[in-house]
Protein backbone atom coordinates (compact mmCIF):
# COMPACT_ATOMS: atom_id res chain seq x y z
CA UNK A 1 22.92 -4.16 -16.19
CA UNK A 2 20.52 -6.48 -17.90
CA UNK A 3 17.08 -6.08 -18.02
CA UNK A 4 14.85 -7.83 -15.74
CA UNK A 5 13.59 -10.11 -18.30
CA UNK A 6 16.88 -10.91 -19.77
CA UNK A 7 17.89 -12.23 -16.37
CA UNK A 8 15.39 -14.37 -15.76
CA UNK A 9 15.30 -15.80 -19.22
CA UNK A 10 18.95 -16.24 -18.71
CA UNK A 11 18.41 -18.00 -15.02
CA UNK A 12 16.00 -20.38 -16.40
CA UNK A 13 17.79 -21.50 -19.19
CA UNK A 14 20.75 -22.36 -17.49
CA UNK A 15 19.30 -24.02 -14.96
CA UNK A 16 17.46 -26.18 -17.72
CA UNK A 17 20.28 -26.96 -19.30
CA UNK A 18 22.37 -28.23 -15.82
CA UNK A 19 19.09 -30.19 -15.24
CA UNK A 20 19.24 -31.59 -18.67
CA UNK A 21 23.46 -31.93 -18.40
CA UNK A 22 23.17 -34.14 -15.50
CA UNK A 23 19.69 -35.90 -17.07
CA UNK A 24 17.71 -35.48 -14.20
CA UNK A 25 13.85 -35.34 -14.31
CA UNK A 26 12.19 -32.61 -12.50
CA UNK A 27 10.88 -34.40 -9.47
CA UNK A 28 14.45 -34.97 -9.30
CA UNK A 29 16.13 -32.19 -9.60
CA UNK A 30 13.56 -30.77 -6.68
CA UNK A 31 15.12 -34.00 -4.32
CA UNK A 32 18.59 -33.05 -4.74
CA UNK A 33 17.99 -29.09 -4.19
CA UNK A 34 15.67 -30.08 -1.26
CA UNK A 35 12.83 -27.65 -2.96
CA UNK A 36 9.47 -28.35 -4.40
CA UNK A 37 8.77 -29.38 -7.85
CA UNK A 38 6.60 -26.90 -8.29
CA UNK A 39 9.46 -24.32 -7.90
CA UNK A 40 11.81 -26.06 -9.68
CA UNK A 41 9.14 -26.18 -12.80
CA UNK A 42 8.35 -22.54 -12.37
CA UNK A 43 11.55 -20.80 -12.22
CA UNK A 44 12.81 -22.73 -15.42
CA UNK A 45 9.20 -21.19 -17.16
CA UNK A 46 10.54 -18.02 -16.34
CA UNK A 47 6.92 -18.08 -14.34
CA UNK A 48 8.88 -17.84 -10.43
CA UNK A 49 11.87 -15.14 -9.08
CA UNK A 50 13.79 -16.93 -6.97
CA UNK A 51 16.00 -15.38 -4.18
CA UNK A 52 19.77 -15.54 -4.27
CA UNK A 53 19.83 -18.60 -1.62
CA UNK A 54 17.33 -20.75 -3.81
CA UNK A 55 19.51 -20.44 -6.64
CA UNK A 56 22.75 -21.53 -4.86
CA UNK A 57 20.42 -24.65 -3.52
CA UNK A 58 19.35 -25.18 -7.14
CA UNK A 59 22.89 -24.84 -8.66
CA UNK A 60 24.79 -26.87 -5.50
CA UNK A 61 21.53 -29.35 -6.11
CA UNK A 62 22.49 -29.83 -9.95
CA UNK A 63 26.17 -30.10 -9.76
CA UNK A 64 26.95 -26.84 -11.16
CA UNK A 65 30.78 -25.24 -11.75
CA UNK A 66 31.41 -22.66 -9.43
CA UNK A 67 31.79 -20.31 -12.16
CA UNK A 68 28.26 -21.09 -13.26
CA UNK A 69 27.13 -21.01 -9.58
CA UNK A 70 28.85 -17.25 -9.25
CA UNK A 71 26.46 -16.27 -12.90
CA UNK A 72 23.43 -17.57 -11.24
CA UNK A 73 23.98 -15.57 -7.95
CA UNK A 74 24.85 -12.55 -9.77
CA UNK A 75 21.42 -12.93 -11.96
CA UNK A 76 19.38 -13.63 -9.27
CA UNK A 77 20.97 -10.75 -7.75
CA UNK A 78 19.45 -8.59 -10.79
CA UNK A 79 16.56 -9.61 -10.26
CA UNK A 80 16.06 -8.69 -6.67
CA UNK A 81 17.52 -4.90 -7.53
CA UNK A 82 14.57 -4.50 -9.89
CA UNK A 83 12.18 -5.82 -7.87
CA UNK A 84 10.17 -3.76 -4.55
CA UNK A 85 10.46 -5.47 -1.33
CA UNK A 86 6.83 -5.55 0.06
CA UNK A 87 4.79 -7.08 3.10
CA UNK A 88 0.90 -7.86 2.41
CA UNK A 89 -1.24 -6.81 4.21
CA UNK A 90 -4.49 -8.82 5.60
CA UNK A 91 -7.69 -7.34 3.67
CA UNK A 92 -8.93 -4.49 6.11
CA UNK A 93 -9.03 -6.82 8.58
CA UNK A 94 -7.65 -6.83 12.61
CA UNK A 95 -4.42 -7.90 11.73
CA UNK A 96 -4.12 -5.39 9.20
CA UNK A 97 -5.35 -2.73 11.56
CA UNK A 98 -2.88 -3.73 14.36
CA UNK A 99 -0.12 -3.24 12.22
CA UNK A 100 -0.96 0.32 10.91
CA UNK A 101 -1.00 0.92 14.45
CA UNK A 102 2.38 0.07 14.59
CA UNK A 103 3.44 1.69 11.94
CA UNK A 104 1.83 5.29 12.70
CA UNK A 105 3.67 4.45 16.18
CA UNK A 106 7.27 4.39 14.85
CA UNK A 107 6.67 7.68 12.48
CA UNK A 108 7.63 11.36 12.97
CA UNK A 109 4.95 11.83 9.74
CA UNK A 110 2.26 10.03 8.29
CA UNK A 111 0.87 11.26 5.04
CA UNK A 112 -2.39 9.76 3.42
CA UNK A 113 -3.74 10.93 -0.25
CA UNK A 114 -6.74 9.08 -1.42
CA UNK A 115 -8.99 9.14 -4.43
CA UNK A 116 -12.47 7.37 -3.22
CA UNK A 117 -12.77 7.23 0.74
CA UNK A 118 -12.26 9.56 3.48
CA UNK A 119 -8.80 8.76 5.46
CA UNK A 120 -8.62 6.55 8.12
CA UNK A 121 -8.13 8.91 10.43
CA UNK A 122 -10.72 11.95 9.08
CA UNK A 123 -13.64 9.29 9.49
CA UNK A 124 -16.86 9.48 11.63
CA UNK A 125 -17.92 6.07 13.57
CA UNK A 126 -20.60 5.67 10.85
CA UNK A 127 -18.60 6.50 8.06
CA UNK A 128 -15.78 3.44 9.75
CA UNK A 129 -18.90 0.88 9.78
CA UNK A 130 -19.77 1.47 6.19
CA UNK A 131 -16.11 0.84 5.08
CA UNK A 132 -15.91 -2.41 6.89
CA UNK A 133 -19.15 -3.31 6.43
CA UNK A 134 -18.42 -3.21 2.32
CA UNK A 135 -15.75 -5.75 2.83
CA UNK A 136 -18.11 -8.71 3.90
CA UNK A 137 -17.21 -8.90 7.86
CA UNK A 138 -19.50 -10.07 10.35
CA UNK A 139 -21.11 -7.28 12.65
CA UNK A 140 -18.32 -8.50 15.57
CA UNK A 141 -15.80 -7.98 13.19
CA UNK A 142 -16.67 -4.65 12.08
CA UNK A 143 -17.48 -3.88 15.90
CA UNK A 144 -13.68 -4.77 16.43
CA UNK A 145 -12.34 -2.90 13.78
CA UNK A 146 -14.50 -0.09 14.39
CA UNK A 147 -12.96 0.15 17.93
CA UNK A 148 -9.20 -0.11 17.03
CA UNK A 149 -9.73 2.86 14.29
CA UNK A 150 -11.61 4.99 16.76
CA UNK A 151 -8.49 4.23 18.96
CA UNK A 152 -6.26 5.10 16.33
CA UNK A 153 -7.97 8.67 15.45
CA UNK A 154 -8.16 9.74 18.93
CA UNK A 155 -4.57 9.12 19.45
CA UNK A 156 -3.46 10.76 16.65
CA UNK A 157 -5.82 13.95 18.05
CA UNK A 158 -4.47 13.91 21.61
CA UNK A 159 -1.66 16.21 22.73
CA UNK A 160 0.61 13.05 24.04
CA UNK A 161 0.81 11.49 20.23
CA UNK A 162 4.31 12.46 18.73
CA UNK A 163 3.37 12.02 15.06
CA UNK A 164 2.12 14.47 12.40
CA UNK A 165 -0.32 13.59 10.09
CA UNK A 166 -1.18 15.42 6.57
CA UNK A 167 -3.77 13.79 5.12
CA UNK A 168 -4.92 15.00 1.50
CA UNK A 169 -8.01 14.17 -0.37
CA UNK A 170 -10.15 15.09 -3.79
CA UNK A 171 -13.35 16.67 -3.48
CA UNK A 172 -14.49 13.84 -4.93
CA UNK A 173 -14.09 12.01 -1.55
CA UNK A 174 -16.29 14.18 -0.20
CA UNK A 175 -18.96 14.05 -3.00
CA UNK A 176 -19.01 9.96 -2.57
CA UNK A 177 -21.94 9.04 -0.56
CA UNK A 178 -20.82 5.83 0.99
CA UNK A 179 -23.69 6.66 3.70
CA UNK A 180 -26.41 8.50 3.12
CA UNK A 181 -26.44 12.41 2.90
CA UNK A 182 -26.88 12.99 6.41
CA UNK A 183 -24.16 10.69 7.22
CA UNK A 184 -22.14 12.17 5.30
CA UNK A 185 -23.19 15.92 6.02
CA UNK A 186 -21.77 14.37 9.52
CA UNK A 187 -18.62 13.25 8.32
CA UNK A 188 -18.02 16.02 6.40
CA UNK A 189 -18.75 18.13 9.75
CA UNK A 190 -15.76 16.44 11.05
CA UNK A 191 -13.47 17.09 8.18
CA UNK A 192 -14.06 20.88 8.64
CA UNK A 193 -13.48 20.64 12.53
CA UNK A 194 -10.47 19.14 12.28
CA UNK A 195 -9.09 21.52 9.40
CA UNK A 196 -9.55 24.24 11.14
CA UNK A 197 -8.57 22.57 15.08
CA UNK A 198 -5.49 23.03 16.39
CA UNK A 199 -4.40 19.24 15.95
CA UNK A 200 -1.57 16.84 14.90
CA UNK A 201 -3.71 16.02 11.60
CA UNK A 202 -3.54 18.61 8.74
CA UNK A 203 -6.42 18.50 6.37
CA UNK A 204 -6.15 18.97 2.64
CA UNK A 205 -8.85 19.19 -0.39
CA UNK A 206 -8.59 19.44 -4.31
CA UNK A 207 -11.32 20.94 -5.28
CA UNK A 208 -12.66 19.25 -8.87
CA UNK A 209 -12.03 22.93 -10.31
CA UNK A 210 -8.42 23.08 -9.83
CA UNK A 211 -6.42 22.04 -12.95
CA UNK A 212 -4.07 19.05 -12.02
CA UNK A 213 -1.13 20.28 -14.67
CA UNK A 214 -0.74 16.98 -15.69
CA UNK A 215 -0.11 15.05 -12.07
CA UNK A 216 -2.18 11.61 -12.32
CA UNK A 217 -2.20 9.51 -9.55
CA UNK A 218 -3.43 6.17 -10.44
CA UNK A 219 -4.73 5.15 -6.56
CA UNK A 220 -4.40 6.34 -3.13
CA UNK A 221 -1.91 5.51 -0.73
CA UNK A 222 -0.19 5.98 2.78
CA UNK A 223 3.31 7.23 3.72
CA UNK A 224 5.31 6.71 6.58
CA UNK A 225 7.90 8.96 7.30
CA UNK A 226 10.23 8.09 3.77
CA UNK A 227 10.34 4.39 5.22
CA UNK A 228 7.37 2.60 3.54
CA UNK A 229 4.05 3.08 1.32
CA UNK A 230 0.65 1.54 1.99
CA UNK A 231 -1.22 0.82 -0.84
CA UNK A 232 -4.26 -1.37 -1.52
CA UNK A 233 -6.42 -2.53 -4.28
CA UNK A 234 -9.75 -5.54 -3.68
CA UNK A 235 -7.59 -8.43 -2.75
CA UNK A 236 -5.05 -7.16 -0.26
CA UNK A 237 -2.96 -4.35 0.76
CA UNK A 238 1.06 -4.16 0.23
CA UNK A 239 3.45 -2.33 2.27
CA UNK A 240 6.28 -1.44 -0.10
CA UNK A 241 9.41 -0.50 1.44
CA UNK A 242 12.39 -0.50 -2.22
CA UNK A 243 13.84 3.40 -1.55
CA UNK A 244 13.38 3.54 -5.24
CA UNK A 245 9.90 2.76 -4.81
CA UNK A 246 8.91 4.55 -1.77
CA UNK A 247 10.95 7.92 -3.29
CA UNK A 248 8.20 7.93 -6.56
CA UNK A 249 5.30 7.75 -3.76
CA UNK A 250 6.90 10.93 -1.85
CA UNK A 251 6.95 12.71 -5.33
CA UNK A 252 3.49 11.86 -6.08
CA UNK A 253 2.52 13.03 -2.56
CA UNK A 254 4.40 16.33 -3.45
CA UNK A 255 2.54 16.77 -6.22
CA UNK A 256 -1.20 16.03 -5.32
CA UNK A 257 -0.52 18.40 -1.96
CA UNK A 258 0.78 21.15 -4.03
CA UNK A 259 -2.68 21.41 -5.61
CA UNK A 260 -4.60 21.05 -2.02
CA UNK A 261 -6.21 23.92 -0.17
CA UNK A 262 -4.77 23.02 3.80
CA UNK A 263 -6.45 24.63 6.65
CA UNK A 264 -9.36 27.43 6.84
CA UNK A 265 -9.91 26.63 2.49
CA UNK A 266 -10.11 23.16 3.32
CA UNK A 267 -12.86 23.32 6.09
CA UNK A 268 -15.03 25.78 3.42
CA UNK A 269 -14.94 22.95 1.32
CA UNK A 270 -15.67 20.68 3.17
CA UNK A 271 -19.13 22.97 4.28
CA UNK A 272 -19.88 23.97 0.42
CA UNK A 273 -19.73 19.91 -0.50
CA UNK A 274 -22.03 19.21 3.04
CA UNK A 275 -24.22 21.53 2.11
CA UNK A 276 -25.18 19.58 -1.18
CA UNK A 277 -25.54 16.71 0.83
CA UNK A 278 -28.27 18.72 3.03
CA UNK A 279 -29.86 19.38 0.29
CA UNK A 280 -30.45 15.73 -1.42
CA UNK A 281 -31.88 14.61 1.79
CA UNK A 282 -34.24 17.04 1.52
């Protein structure tokens, strides 16, 4: 199979040259496909991926052979196999929290591994407000998202909740002081409760002293079941859902909770790191 960019340069071009065949402008070439010019413009700079429909509406739109209609399919068909099938997210926000909701409803397992916040589902009240808070939300807004996390964490504690949860962080997590010290000696009270609890959540630390044999993780993420992967970055959060894709997050998962300490080892660390934080409010 052709690469990815092979395809596309391929696509473009030979929809340039049907446009140019049939000496049609761009604005018109958008009329007869019944598309924008803007799309029409982009895919033939190689700038837009169209799906396989849009090309058959381009190539029907242009007047192309059915031979050459069957070459665009197939490329556009490329390009889809190489690409990871995603759903964004709304920034932190209620939508966004509604549909985590759902998700952590329709999984057997939910598995979290994150690099600079406490999980979701590990987090005190205060902790929660701070998160939100640091995304620019009104105080109703963070109110509202405050109360459908809370809602989230204590159904994921109660005995009636069918899904698991592993959640796996680095000490440097803990270390972060997104509050202030006794905030976080708070939060990180919690984190040891509910490592050593008998709960559906199962609690996992790296401590900064444990060599990483080479596994680098490049951000955190979510997991659900071996469905879909929740990742975010500043402008929005993507739901990726490609098997290919969503296989590479399970191994990375493997990987990072290989090198945690679950249980009883987790809750100590959590107490060493909480007692530093006693100590710089002092």
């Amino acid at each position: 199979m052709a690469s990815p960019i092979s395809s596309q340069a391929e696509l473009a071009r030979t929809l340039r040259e049907l446009r140019d065949a049939g000496g049609l402008s761009l604005r018109a070439a958008a009329d007869a496909a019944d598309v924008s010019y803007s799309t029409v413009r982009r895919i033939e700079r190689g700038e837009y991926q169209p799906t396989v429909e849009l090309v058959q509406k381009l190539a029907t739109g242009l007047g192309a052979k059915p031979a050459v209609r069957r070459r665009l399919a197939e490329l556009a068909g490329q390009l889809a196999d190489h690409t990871e099938p995603r759903q964004v997210l709304l920034r932190g926000g209620m939508l966004a929290q509604r549909r985590y909701r759902e998700l952590e409803a329709s999984a057997g397992l939910v598995r979290a591994f994150s690099l600079a916040v406490v999980p979701g589902m590990l987090q005190t009240e205060a902790y929660m407000r701070a998160v939100f808070a640091s995304g620019g939300y009104s105080a109703e807004e963070v109110d509202g998202q405050v109360a459908q996390r809370l809602a989230r964490r204590d159904r994921a504690l109660s005995s009636a909740g069918a899904t698991e949860y592993v959640q796996v962080m680095t000490e440097g997590v803990l270390r972060w002081q997104l509050v202030g010290p006794e905030a976080m000696a708070e939060q990180l009270d919690l984190i040891a409760e509910l490592a050593r609890g008998d709960n559906r959540v199962r609690v996992g630390v790296i401590p900064w002293s444990r060599p990483t044999a080479g596994v680098l993780p490049m951000h955190g993420f979510d997991l659900y079941d071996e469905r879909g992967a929740v990742y975010g970055a500043l402008n929005g959060v993507s739901y990726v859902t490609a098997p290919r894709a969503v296989a590479d997050f399970v191994r990375m998962f493997e990987q990072v909770e290989a090198l945690a300490d679950f249980d009883g080892k987790a809750a100590e660390h959590a107490e060493r790191i909480q007692g530093d934080h006693h100590r710089s409010s002092g």
